[in-house]
N, C-alpha and C. Protein backbone atom coordinates (compact mmCIF):
# COMPACT_ATOMS: atom_id res chain seq x y z
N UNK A 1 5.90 -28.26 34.32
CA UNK A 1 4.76 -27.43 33.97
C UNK A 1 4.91 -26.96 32.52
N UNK A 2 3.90 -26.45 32.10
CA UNK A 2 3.69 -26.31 30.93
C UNK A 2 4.29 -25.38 30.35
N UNK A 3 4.81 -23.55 30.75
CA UNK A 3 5.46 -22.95 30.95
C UNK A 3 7.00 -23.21 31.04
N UNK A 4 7.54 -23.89 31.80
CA UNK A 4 8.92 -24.55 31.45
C UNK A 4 9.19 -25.08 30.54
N UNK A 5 8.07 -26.14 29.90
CA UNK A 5 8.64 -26.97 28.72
C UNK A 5 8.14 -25.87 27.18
N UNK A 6 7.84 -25.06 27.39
CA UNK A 6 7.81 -23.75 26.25
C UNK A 6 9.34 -23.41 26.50
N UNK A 7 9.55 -22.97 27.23
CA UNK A 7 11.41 -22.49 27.92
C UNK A 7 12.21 -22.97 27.24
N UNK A 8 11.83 -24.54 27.37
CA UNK A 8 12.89 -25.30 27.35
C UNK A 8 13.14 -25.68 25.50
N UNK A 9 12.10 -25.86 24.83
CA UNK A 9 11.77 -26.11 23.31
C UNK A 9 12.50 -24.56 22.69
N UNK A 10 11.80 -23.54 23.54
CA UNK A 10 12.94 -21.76 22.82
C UNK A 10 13.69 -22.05 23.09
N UNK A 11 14.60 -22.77 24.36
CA UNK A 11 16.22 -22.56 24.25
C UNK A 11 16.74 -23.54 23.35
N UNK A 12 16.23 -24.64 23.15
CA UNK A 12 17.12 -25.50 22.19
C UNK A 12 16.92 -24.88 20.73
N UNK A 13 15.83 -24.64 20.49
CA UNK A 13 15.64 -23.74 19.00
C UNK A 13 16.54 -22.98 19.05
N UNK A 14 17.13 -21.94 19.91
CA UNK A 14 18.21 -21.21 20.00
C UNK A 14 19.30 -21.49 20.11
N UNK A 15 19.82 -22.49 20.82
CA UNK A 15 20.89 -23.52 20.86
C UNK A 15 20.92 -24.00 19.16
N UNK A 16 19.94 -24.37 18.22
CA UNK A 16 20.39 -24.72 17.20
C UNK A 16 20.43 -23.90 16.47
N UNK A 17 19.80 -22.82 16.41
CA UNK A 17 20.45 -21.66 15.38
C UNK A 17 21.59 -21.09 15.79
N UNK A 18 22.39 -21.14 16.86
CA UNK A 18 23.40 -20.65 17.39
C UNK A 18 24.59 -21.50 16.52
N UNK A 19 24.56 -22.56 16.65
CA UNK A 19 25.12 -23.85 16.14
C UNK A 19 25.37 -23.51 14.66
N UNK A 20 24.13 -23.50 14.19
CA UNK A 20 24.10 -23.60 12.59
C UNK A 20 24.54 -21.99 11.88
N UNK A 21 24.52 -20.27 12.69
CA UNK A 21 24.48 -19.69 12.04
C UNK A 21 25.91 -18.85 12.66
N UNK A 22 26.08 -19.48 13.94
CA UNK A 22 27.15 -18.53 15.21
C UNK A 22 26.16 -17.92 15.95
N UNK A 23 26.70 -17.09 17.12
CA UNK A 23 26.38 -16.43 17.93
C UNK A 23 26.03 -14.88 17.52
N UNK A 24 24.81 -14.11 17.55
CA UNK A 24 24.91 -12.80 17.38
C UNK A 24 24.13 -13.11 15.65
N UNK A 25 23.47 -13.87 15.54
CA UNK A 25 22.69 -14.28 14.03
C UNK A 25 21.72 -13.25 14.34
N UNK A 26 21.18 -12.65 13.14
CA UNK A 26 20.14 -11.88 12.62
C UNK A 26 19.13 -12.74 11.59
N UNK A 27 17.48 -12.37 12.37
CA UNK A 27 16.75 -12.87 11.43
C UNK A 27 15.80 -11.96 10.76
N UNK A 28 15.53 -11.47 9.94
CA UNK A 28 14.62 -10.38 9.22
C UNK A 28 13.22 -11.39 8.30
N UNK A 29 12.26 -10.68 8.05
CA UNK A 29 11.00 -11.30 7.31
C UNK A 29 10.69 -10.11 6.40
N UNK A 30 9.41 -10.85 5.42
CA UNK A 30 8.82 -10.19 4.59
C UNK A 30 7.78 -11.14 4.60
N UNK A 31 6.76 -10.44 4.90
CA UNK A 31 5.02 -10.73 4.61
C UNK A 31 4.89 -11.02 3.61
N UNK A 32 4.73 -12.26 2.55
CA UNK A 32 4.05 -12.35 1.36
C UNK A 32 2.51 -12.24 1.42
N UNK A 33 1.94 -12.58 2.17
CA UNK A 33 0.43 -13.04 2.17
C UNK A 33 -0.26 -13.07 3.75
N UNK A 34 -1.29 -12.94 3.96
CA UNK A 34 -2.00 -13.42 5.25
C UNK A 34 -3.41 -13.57 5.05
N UNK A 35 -3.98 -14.18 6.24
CA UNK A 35 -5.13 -14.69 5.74
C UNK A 35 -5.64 -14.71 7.57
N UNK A 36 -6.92 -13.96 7.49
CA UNK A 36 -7.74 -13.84 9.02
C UNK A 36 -7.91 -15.37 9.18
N UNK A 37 -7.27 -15.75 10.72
CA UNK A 37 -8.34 -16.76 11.03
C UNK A 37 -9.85 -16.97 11.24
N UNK A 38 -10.62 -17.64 11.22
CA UNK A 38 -12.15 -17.70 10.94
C UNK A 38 -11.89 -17.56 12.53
N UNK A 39 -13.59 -17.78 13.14
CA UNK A 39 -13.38 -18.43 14.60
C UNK A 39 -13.55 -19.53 14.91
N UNK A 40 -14.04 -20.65 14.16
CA UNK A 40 -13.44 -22.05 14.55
C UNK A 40 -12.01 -21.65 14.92
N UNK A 41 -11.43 -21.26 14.06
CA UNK A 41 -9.69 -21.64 14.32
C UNK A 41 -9.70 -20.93 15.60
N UNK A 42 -9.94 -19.83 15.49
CA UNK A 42 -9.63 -18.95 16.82
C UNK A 42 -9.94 -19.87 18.04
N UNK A 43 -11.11 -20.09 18.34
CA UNK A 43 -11.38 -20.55 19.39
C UNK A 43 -10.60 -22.40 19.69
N UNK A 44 -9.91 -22.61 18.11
CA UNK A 44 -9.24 -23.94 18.69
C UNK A 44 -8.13 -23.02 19.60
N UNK A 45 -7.29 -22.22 18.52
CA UNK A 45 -6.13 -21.73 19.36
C UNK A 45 -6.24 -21.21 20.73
N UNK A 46 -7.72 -20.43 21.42
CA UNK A 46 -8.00 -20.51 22.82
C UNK A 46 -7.69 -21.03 23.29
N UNK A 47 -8.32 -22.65 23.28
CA UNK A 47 -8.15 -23.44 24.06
C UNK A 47 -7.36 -24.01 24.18
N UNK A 48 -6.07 -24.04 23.09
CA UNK A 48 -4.75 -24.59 23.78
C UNK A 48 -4.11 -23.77 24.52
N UNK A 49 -4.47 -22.14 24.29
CA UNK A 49 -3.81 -21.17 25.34
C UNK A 49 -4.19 -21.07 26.70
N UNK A 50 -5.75 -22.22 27.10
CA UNK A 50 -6.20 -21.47 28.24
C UNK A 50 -5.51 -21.85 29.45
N UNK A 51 -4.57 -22.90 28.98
CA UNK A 51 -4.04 -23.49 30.13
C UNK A 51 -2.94 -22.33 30.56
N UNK A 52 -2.59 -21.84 29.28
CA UNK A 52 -1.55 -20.68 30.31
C UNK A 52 -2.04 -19.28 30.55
N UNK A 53 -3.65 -19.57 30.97
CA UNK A 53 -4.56 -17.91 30.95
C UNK A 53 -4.46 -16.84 29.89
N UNK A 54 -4.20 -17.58 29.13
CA UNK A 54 -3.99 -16.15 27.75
C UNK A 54 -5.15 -16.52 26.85
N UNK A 55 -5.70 -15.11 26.37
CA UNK A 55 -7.23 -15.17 25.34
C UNK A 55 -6.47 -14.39 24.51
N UNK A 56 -6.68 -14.89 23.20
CA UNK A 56 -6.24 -14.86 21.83
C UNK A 56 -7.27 -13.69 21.11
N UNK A 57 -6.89 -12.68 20.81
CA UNK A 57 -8.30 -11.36 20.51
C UNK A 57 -8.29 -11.86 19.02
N UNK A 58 -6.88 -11.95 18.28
CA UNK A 58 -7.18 -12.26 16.97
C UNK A 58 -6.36 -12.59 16.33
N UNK A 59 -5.99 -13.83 15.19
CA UNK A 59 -4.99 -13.91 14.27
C UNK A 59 -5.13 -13.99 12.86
N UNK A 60 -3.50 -14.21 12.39
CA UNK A 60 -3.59 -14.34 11.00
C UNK A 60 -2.54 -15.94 10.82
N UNK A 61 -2.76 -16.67 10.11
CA UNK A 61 -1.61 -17.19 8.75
C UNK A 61 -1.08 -16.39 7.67
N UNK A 62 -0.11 -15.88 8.00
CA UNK A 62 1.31 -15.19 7.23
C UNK A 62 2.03 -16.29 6.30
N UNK A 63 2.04 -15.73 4.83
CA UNK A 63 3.25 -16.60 4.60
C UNK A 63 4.08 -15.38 4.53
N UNK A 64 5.60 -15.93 4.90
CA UNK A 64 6.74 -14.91 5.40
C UNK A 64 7.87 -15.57 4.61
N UNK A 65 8.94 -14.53 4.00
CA UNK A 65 9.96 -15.02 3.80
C UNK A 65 11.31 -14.81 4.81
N UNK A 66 11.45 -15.54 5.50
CA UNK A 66 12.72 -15.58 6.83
C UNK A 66 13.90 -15.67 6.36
N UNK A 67 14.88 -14.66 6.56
CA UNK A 67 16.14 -14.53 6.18
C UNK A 67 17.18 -14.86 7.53
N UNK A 68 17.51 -15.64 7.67
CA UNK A 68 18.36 -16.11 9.07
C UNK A 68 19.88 -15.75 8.52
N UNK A 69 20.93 -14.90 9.24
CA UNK A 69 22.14 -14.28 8.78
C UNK A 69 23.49 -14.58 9.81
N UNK A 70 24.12 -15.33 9.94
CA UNK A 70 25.51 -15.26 10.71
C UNK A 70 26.84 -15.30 10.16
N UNK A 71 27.64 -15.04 10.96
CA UNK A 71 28.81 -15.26 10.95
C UNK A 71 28.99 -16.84 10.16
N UNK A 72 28.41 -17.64 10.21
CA UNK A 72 28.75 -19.37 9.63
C UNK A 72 27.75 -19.32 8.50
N UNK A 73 26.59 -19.05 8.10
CA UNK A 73 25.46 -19.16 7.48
C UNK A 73 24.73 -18.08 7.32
N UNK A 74 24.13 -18.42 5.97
CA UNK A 74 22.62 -17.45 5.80
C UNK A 74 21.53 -18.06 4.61
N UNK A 75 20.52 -18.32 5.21
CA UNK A 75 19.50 -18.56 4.49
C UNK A 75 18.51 -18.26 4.39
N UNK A 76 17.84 -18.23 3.01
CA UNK A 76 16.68 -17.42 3.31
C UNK A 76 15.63 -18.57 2.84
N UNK A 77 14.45 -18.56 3.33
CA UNK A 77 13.29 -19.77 3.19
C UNK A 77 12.01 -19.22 3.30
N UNK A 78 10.66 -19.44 2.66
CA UNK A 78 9.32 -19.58 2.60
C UNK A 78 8.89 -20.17 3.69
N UNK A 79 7.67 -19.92 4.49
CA UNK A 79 7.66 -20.38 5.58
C UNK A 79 5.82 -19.68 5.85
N UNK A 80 5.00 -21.02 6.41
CA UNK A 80 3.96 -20.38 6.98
C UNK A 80 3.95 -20.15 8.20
N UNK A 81 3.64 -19.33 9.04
CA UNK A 81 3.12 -18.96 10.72
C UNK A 81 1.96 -18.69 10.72
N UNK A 82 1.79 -18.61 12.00
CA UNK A 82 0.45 -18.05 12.89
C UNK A 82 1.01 -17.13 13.86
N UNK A 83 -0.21 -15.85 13.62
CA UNK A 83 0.60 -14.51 14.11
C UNK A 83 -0.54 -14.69 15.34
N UNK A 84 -0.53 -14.12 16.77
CA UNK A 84 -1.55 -14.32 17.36
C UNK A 84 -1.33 -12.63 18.27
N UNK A 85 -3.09 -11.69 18.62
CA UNK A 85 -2.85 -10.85 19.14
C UNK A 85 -3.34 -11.70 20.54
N UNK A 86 -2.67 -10.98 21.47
CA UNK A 86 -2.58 -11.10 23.07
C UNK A 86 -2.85 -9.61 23.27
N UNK A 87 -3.49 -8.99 24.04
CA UNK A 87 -3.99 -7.62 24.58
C UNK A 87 -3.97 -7.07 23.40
N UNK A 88 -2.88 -6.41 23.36
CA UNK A 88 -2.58 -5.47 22.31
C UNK A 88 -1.21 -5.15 21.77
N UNK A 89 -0.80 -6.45 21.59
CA UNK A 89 0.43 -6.87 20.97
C UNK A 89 0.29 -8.29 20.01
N UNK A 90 1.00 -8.32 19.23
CA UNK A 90 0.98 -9.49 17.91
C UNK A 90 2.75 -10.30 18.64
N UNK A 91 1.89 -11.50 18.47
CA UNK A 91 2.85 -12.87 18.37
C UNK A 91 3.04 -13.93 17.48
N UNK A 92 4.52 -14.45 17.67
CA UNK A 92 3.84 -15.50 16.35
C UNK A 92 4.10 -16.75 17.66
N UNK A 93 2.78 -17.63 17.33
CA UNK A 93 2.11 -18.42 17.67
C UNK A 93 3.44 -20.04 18.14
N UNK A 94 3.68 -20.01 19.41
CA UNK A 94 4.77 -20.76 19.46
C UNK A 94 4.57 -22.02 18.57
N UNK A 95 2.85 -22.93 18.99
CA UNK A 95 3.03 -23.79 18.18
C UNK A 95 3.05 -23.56 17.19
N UNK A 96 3.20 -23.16 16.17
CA UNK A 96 3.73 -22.82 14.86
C UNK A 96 5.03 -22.59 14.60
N UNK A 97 5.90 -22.53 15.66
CA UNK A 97 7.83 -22.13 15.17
C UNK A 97 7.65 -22.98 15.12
N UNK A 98 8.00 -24.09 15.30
CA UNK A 98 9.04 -25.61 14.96
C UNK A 98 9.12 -25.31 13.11
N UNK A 99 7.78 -24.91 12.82
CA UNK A 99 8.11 -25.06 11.32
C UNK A 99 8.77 -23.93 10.35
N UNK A 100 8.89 -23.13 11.00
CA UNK A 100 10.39 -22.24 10.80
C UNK A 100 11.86 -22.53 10.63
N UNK A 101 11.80 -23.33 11.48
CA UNK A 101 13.20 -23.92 11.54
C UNK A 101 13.59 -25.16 10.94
């Protein structure tokens, strides 16, 4: 199900920052920029959410600067996301990590 294989894509993302930074890594940001999605976009991002019953009230494209910190490594990188509100909380938009990392 669709739900598991979200699971399963966060744990290996985590499995590889574990790898690359140690265990117990810290990641911090800084907002450079954002930009409202229109509602074309919105309503694309709906509909890839509707399969897991979630309605998207509103987002942005952030560019962010991500500082990833461990015990083995630390880097810091430019990076765009998609921030997405759910009720009344802000997410960043799973399909959009892969390009974080």
């Amino acid at each position: 199900d669709y739900t598991e294989m979200l699971q399963e894509t966060l744990d290996e993302m985590k499995e590889e920052l574990d790898d690359e930074f140690g265990k117990g890594w810290k990641a911090s940001y800084k907002v450079l920029s954002k930009e409202k999605l229109d509602k074309d976009k919105l309503e694309t991002l709906n509909n890839r959410y509707s399969m897991l019953d979630i309605k998207v009230k509103e987002a942005y494209v952030m560019e962010v600067e991500l500082t990833m910190k461990g015990k083995n490594d630390k880097e810091v990188d430019t990076s765009k996301l998609t921030v997405i509100k759910i009720g009344n909380k802000w997410y960043i938009d799973i399909m959009s990590m892969g390009s974080l990392f």
